[in-house]
PDB file of N, CA and C in Angstrom:
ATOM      1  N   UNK A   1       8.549  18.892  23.644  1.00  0.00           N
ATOM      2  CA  UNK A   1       7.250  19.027  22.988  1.00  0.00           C
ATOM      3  C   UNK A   1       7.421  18.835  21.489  1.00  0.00           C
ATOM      4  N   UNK A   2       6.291  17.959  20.991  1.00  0.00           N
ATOM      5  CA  UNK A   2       6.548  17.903  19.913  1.00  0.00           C
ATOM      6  C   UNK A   2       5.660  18.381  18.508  1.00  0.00           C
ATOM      7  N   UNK A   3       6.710  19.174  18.136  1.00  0.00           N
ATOM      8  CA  UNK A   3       6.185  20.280  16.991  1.00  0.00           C
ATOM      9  C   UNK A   3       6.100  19.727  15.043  1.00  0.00           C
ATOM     10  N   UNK A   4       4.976  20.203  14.751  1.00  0.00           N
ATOM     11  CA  UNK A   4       5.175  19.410  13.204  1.00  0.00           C
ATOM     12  C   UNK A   4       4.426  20.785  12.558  1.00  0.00           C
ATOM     13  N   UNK A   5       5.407  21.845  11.364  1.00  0.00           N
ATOM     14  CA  UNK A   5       4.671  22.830  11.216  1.00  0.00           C
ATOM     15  C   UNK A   5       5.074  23.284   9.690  1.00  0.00           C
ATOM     16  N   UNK A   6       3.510  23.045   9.445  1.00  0.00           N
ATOM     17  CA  UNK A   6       3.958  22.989   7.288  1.00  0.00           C
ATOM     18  C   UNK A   6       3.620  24.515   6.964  1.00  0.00           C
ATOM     19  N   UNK A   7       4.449  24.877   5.823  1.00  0.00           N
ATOM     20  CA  UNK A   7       4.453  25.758   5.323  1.00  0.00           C
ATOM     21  C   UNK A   7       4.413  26.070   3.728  1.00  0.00           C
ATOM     22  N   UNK A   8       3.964  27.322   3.197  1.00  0.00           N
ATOM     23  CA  UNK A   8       4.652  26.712   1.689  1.00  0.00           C
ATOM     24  C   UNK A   8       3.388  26.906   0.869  1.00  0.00           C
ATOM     25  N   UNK A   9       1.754  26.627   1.503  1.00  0.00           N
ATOM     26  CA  UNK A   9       0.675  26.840   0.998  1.00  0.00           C
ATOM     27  C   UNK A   9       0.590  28.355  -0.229  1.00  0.00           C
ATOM     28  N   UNK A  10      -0.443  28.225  -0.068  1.00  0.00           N
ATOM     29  CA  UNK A  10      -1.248  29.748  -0.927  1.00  0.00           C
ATOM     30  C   UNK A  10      -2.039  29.549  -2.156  1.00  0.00           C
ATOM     31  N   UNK A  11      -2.247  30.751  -2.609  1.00  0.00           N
ATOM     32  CA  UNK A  11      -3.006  30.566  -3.709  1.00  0.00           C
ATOM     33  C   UNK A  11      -2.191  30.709  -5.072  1.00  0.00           C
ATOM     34  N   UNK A  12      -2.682  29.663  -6.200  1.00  0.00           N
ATOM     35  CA  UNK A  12      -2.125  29.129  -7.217  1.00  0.00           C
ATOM     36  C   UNK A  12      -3.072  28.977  -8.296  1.00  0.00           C
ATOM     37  N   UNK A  13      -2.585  29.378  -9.850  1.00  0.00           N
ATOM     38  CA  UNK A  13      -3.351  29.285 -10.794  1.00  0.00           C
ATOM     39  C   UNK A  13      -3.728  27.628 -11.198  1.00  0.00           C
ATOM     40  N   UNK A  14      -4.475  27.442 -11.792  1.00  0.00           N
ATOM     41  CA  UNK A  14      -4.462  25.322 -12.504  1.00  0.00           C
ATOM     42  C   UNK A  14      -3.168  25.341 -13.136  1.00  0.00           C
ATOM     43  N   UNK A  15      -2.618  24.420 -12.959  1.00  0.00           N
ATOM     44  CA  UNK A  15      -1.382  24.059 -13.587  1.00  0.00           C
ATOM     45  C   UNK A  15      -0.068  24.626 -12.861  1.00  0.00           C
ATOM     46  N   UNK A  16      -0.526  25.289 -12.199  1.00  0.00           N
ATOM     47  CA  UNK A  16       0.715  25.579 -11.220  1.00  0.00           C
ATOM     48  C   UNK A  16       1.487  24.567 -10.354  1.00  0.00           C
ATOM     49  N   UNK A  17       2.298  25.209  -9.606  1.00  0.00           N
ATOM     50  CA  UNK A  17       3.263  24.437  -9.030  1.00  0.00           C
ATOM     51  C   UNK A  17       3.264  24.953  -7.181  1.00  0.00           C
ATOM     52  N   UNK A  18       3.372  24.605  -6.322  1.00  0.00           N
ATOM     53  CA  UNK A  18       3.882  24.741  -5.171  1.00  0.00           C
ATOM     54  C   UNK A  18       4.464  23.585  -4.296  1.00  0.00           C
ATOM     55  N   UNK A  19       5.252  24.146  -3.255  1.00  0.00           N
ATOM     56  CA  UNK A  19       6.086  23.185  -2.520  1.00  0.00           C
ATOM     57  C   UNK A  19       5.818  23.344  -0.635  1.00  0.00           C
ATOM     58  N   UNK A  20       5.202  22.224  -0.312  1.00  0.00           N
ATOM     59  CA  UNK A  20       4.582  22.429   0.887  1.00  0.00           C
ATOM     60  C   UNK A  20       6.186  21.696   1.703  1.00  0.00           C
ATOM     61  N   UNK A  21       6.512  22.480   2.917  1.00  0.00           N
ATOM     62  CA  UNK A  21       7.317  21.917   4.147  1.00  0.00           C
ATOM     63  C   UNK A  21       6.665  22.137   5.449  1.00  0.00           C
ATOM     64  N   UNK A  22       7.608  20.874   5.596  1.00  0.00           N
ATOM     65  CA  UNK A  22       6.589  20.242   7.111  1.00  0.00           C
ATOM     66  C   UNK A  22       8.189  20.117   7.906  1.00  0.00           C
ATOM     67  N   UNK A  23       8.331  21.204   9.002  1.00  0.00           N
ATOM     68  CA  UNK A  23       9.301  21.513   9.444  1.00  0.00           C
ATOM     69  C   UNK A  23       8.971  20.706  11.279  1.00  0.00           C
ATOM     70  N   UNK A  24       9.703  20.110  11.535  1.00  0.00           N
ATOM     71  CA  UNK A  24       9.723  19.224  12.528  1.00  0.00           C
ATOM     72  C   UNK A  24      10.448  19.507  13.817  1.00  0.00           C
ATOM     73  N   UNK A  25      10.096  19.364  15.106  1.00  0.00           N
ATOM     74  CA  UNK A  25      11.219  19.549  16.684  1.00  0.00           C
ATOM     75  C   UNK A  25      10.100  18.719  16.959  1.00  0.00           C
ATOM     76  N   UNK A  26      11.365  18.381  18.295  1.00  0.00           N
ATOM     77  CA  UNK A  26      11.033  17.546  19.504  1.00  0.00           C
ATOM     78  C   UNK A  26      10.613  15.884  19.314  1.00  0.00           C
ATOM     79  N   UNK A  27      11.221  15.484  18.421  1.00  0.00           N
ATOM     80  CA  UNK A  27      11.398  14.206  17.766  1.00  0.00           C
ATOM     81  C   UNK A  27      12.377  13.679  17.260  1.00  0.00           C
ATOM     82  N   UNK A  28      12.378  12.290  17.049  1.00  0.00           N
ATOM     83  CA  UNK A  28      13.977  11.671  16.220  1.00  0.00           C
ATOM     84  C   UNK A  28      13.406  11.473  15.191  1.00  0.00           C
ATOM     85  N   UNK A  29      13.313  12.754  14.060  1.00  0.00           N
ATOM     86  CA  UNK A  29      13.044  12.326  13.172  1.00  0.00           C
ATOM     87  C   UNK A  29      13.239  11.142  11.795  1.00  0.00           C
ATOM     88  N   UNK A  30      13.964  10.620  11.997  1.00  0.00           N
ATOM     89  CA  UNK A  30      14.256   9.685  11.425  1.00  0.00           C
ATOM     90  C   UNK A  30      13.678   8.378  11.991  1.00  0.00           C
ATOM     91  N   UNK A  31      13.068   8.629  13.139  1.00  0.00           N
ATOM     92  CA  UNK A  31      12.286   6.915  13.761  1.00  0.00           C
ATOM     93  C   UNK A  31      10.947   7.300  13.123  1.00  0.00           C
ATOM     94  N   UNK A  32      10.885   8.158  11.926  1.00  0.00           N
ATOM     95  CA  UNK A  32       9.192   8.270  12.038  1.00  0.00           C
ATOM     96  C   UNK A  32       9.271   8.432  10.364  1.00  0.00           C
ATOM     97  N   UNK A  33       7.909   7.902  10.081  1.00  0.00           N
ATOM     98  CA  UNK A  33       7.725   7.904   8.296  1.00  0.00           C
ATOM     99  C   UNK A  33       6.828   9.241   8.691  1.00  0.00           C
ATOM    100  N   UNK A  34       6.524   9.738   7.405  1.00  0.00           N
ATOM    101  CA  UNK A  34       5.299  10.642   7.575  1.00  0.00           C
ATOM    102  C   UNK A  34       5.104  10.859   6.567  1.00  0.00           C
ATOM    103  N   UNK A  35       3.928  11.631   6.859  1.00  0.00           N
ATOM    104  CA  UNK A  35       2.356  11.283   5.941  1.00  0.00           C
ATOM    105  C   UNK A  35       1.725  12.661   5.379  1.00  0.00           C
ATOM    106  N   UNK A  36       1.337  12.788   4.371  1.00  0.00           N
ATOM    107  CA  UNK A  36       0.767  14.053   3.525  1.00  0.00           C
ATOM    108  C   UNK A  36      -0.993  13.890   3.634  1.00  0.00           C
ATOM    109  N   UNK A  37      -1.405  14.491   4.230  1.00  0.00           N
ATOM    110  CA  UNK A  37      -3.415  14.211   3.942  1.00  0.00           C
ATOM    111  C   UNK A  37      -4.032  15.774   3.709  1.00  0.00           C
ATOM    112  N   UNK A  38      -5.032  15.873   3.566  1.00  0.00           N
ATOM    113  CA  UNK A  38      -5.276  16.856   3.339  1.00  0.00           C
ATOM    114  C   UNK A  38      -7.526  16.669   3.412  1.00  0.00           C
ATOM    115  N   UNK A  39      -7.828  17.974   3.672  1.00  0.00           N
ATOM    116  CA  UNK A  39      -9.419  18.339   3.519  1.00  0.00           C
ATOM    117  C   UNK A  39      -9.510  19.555   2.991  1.00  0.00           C
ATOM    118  N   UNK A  40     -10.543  19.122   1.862  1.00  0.00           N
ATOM    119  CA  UNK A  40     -11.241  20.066   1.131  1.00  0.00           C
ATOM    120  C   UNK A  40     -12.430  20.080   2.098  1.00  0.00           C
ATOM    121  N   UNK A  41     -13.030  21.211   1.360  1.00  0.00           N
ATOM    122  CA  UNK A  41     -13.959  21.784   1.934  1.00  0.00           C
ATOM    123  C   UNK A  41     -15.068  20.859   2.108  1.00  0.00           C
ATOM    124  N   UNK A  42     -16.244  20.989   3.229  1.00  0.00           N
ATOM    125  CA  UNK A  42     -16.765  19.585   3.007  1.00  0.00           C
ATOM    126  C   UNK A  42     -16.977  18.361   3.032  1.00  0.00           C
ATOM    127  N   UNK A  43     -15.307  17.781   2.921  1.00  0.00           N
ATOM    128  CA  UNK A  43     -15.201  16.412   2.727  1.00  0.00           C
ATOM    129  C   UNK A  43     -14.443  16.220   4.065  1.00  0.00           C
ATOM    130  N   UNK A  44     -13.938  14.699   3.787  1.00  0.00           N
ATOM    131  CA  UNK A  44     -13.431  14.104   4.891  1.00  0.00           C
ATOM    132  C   UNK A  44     -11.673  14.231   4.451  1.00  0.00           C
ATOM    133  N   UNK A  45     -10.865  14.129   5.486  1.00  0.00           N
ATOM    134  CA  UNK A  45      -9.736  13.846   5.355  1.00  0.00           C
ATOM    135  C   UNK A  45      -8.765  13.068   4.541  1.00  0.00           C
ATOM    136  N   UNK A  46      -8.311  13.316   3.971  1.00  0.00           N
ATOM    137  CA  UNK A  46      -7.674  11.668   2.875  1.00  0.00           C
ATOM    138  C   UNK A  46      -6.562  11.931   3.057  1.00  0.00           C
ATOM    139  N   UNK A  47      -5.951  11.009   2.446  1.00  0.00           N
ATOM    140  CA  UNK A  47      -4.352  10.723   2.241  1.00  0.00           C
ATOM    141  C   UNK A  47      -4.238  11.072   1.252  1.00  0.00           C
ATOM    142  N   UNK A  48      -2.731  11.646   1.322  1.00  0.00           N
ATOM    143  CA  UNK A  48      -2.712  12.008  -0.187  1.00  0.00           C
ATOM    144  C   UNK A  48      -0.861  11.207  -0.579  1.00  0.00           C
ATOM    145  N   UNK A  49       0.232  10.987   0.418  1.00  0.00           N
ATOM    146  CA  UNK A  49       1.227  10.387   0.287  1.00  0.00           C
ATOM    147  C   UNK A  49       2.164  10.108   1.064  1.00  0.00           C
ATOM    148  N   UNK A  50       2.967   9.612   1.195  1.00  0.00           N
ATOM    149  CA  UNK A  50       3.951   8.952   2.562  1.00  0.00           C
ATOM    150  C   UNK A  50       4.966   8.810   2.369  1.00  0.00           C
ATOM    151  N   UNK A  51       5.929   8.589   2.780  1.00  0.00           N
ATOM    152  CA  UNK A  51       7.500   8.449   2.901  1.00  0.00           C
ATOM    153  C   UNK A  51       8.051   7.379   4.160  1.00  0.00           C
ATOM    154  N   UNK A  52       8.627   6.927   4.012  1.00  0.00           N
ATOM    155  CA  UNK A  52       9.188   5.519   4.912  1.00  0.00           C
ATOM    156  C   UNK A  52      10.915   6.473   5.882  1.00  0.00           C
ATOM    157  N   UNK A  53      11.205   6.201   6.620  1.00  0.00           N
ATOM    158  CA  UNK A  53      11.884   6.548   7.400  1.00  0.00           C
ATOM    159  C   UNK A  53      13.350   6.954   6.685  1.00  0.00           C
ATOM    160  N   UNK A  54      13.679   6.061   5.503  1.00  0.00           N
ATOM    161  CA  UNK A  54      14.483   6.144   4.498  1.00  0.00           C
ATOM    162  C   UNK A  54      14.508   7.248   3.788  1.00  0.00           C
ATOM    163  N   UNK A  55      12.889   7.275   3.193  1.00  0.00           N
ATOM    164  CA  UNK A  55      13.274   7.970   1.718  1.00  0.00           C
ATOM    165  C   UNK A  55      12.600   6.706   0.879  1.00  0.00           C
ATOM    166  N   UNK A  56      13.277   5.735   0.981  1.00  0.00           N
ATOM    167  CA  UNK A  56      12.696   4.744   0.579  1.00  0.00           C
ATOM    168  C   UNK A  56      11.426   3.972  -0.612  1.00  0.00           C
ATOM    169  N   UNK A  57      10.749   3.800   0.693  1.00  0.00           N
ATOM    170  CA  UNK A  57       9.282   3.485   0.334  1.00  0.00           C
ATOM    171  C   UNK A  57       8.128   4.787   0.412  1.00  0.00           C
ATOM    172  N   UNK A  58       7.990   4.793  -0.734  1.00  0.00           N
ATOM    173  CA  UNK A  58       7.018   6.115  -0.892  1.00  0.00           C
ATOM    174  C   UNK A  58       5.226   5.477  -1.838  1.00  0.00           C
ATOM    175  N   UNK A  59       4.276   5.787  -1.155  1.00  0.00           N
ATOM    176  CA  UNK A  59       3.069   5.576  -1.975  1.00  0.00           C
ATOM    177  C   UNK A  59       2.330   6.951  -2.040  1.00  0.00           C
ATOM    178  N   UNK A  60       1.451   7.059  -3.286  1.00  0.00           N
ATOM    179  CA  UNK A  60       0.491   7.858  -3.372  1.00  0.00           C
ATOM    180  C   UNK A  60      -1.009   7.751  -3.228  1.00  0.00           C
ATOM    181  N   UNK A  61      -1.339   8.568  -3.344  1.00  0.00           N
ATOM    182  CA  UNK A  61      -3.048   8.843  -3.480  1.00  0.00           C
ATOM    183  C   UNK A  61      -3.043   8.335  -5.063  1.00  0.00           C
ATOM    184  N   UNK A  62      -4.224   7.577  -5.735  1.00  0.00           N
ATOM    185  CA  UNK A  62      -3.708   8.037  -6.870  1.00  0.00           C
ATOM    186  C   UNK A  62      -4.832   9.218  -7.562  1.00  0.00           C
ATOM    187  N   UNK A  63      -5.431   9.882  -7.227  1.00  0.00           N
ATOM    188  CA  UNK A  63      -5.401  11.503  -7.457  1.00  0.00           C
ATOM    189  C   UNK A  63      -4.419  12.261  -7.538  1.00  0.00           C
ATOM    190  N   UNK A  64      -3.445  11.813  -7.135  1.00  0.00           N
ATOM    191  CA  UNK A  64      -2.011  12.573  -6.822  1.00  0.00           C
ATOM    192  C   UNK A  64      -0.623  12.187  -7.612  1.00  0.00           C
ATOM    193  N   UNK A  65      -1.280  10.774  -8.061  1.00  0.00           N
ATOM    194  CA  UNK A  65       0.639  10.371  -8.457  1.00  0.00           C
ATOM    195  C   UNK A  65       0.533  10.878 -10.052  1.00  0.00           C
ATOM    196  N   UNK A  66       2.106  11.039  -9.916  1.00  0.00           N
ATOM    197  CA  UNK A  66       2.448  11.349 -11.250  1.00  0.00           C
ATOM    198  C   UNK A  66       2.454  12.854 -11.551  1.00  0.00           C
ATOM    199  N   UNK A  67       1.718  13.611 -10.025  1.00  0.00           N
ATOM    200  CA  UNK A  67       1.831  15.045  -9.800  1.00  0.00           C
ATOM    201  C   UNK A  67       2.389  15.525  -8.807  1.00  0.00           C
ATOM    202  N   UNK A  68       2.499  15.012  -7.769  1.00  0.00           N
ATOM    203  CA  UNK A  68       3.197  15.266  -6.434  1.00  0.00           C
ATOM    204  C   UNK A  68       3.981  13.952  -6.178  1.00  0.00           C
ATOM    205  N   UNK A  69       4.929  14.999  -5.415  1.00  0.00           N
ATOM    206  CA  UNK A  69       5.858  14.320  -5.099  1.00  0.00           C
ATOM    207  C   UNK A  69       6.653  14.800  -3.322  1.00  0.00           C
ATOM    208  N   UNK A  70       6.668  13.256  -2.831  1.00  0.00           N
ATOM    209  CA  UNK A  70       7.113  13.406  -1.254  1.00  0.00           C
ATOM    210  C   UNK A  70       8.373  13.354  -1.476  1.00  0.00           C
ATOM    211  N   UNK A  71       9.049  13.772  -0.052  1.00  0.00           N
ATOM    212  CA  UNK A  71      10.562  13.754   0.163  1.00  0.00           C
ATOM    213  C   UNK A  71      10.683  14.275   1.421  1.00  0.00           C
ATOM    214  N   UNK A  72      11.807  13.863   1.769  1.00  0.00           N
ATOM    215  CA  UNK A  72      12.322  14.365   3.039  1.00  0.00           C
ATOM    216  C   UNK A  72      13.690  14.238   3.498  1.00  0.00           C
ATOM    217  N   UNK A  73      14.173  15.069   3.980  1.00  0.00           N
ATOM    218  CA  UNK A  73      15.500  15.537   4.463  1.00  0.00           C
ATOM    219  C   UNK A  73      15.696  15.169   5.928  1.00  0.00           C
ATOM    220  N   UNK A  74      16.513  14.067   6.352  1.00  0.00           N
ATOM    221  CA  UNK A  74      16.779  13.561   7.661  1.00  0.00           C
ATOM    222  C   UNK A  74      17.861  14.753   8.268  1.00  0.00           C
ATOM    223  N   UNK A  75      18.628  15.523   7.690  1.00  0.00           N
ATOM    224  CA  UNK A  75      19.477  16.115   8.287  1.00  0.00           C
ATOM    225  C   UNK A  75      18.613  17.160   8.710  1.00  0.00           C
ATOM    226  N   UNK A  76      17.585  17.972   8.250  1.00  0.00           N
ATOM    227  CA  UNK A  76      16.595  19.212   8.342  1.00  0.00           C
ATOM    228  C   UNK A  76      15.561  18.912   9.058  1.00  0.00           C
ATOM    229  N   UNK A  77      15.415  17.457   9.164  1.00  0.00           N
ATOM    230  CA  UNK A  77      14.099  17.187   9.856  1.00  0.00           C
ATOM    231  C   UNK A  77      12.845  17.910   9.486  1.00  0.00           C
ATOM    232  N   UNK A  78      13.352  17.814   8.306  1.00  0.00           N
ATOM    233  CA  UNK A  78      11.573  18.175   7.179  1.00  0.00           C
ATOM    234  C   UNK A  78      11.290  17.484   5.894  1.00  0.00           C
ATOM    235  N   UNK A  79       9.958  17.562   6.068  1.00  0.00           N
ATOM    236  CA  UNK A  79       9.368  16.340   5.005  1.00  0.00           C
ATOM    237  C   UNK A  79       8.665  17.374   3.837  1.00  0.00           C
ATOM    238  N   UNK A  80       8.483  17.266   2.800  1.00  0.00           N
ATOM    239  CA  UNK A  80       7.861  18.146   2.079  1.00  0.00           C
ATOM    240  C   UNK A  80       7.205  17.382   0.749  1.00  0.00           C
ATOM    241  N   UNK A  81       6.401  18.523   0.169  1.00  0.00           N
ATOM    242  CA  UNK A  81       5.504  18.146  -0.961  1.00  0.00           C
ATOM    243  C   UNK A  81       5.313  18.722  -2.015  1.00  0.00           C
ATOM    244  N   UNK A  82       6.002  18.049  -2.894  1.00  0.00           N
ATOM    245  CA  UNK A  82       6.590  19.047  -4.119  1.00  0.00           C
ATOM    246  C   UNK A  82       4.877  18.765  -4.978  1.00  0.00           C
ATOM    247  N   UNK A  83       4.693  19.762  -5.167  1.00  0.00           N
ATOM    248  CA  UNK A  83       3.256  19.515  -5.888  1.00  0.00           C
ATOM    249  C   UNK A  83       3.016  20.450  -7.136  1.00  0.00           C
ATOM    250  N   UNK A  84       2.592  19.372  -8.226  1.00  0.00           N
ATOM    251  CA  UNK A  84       2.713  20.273  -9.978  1.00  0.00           C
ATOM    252  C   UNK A  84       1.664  19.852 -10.204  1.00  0.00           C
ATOM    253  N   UNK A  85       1.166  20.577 -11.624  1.00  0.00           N
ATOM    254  CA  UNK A  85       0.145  20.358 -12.273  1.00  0.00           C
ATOM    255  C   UNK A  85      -0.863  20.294 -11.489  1.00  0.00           C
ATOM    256  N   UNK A  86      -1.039  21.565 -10.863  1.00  0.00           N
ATOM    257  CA  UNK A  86      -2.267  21.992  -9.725  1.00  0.00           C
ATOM    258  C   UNK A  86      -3.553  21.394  -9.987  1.00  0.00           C
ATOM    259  N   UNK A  87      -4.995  21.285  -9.597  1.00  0.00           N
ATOM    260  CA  UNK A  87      -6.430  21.007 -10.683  1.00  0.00           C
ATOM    261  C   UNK A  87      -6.708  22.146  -9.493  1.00  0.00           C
ATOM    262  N   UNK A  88      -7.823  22.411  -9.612  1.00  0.00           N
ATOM    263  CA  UNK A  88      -9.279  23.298  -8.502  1.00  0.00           C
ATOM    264  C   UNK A  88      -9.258  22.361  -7.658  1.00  0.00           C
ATOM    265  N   UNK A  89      -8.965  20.850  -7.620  1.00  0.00           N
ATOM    266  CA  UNK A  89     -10.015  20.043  -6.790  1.00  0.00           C
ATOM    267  C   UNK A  89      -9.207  19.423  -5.979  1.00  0.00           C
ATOM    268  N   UNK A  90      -8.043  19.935  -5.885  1.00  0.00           N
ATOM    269  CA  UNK A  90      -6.679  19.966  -5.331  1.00  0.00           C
ATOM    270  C   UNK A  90      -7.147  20.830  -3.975  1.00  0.00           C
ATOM    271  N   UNK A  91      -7.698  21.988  -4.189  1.00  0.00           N
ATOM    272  CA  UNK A  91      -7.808  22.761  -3.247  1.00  0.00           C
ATOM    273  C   UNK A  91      -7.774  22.236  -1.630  1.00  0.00           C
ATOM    274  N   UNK A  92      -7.556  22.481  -0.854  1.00  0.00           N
ATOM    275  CA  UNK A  92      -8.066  21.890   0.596  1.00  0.00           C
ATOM    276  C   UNK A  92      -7.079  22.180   1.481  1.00  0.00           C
ATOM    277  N   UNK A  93      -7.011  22.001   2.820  1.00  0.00           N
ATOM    278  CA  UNK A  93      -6.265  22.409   3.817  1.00  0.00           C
ATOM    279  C   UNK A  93      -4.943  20.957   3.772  1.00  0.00           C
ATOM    280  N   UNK A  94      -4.040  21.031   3.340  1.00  0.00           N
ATOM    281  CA  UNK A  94      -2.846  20.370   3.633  1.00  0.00           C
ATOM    282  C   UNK A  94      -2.343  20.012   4.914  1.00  0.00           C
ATOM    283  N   UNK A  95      -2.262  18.663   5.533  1.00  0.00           N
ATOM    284  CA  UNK A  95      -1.467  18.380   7.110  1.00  0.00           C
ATOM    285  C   UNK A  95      -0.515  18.066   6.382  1.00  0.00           C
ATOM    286  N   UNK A  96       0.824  17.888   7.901  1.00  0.00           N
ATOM    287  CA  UNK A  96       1.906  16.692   7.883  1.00  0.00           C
ATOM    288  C   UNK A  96       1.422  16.113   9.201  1.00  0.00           C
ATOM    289  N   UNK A  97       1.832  14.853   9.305  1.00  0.00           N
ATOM    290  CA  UNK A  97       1.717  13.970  10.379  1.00  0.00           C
ATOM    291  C   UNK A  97       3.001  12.927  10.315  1.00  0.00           C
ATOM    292  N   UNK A  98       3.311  12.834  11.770  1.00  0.00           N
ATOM    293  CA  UNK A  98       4.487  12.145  11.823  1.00  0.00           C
ATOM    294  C   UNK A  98       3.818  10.152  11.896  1.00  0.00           C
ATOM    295  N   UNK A  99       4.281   9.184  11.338  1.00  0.00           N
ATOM    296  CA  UNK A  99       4.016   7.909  11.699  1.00  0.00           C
ATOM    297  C   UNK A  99       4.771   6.911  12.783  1.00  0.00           C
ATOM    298  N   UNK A 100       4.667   6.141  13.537  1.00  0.00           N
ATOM    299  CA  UNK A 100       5.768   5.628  14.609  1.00  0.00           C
ATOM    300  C   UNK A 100       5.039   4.597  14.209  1.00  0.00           C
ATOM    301  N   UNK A 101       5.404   3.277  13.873  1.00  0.00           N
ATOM    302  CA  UNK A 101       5.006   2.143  13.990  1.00  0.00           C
ATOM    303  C   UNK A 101       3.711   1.973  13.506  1.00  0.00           C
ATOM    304  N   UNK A 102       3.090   2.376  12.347  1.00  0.00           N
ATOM    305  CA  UNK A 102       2.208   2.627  11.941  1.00  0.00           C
ATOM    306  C   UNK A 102       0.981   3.329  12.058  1.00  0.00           C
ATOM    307  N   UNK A 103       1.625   3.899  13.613  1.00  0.00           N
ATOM    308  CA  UNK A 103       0.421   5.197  13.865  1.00  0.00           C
ATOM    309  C   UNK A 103       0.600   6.509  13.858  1.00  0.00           C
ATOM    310  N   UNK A 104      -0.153   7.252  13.067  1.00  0.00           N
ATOM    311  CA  UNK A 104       0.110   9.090  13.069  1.00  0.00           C
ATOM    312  C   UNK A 104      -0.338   9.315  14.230  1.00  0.00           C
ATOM    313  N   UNK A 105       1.141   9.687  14.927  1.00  0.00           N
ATOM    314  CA  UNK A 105       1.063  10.213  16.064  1.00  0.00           C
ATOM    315  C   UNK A 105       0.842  11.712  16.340  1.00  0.00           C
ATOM    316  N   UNK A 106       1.301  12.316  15.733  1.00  0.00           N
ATOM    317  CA  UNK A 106       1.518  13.845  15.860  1.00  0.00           C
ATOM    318  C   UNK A 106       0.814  14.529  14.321  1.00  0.00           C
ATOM    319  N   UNK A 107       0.664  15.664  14.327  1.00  0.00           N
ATOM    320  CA  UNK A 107       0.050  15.946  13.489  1.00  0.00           C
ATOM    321  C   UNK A 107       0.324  18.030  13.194  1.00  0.00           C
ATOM    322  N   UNK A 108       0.798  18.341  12.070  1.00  0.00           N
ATOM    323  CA  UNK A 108       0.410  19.980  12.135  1.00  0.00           C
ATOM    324  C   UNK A 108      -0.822  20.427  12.137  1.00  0.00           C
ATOM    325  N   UNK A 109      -0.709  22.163  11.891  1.00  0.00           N
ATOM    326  CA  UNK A 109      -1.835  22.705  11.708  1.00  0.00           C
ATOM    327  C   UNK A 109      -2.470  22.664  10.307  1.00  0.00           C
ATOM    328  N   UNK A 110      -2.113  22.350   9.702  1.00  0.00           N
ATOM    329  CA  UNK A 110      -2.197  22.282   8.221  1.00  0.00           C
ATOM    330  C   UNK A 110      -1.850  24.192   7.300  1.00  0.00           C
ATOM    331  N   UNK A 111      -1.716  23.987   6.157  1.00  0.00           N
ATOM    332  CA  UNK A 111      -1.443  25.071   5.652  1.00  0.00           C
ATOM    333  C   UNK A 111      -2.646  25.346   4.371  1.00  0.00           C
ATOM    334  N   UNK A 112      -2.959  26.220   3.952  1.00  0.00           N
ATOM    335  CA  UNK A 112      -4.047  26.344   3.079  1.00  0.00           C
ATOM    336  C   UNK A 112      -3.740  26.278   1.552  1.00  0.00           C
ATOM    337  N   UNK A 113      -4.216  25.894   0.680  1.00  0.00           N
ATOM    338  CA  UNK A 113      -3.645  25.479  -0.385  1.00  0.00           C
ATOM    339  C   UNK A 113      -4.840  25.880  -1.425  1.00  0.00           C
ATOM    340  N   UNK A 114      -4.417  27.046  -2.550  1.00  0.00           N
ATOM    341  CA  UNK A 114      -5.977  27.140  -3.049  1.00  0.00           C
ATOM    342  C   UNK A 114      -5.704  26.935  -4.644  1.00  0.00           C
ATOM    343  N   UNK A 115      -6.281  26.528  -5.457  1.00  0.00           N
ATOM    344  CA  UNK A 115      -6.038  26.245  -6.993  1.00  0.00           C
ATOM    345  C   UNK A 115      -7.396  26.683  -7.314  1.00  0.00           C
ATOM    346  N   UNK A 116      -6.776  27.973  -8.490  1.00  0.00           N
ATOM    347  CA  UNK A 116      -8.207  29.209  -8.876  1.00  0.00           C
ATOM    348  C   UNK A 116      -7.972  28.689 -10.397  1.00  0.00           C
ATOM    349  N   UNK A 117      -9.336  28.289 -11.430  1.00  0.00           N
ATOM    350  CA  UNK A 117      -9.624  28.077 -12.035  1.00  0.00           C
ATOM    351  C   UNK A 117      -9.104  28.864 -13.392  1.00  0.00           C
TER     352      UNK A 117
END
């Protein structure tokens, strides 16, 4: 069975810092890129950044670049999201999702992520 389960959320002042992990079983993790998205309240789902099976090839949101940052550890089989320079509008429920051939296959529960003014 396959498990994808981020952690790492909470609540954070503007300008803060947190580090989201997306802890992985029941997969080869390394056959899979994966993917950072996230929903605020309200809205629809977006992307927010990705990672290539490597390490590699990495793109952002650009709401996001130049503030977060992806990575991932093939030996740990976790992907994570180093995230600085918080805004409010940041706020929203954080996924990980695993990619296979260009489709997010799997997906966590997401973790909650709050940036207080």
């Amino acid at each position: 069975q396959v498990r994808l389960v981020e952690s790492g959320g909470g609540l954070v002042q503007a300008g803060g810092s947190l580090r989201l992990s997306c802890a992985t079983s029941g997969l080869t993790f390394s056959d899979y890129a994966m993917g950072w998205f996230r929903r605020a309240p309200g809205k629809e789902r977006e992307f927010v950044a990705a990672i290539n099976w490597s390490g590699l090839s990495i793109t952002y949101a650009d709401s996001v670049k130049g503030r977060f940052t992806i990575s991932r550890d093939n030996t740990k089989d976790t992907a994570y999201l180093q995230m600085n320079s918080l805004k409010p509008e940041d706020t929203a429920v954080y996924y990980c999702a695993a990619n296979f051939l260009g489709e997010y296959k799997y997906w966590g529960q997401g973790t909650q992520v709050t940036v207080s003014s």
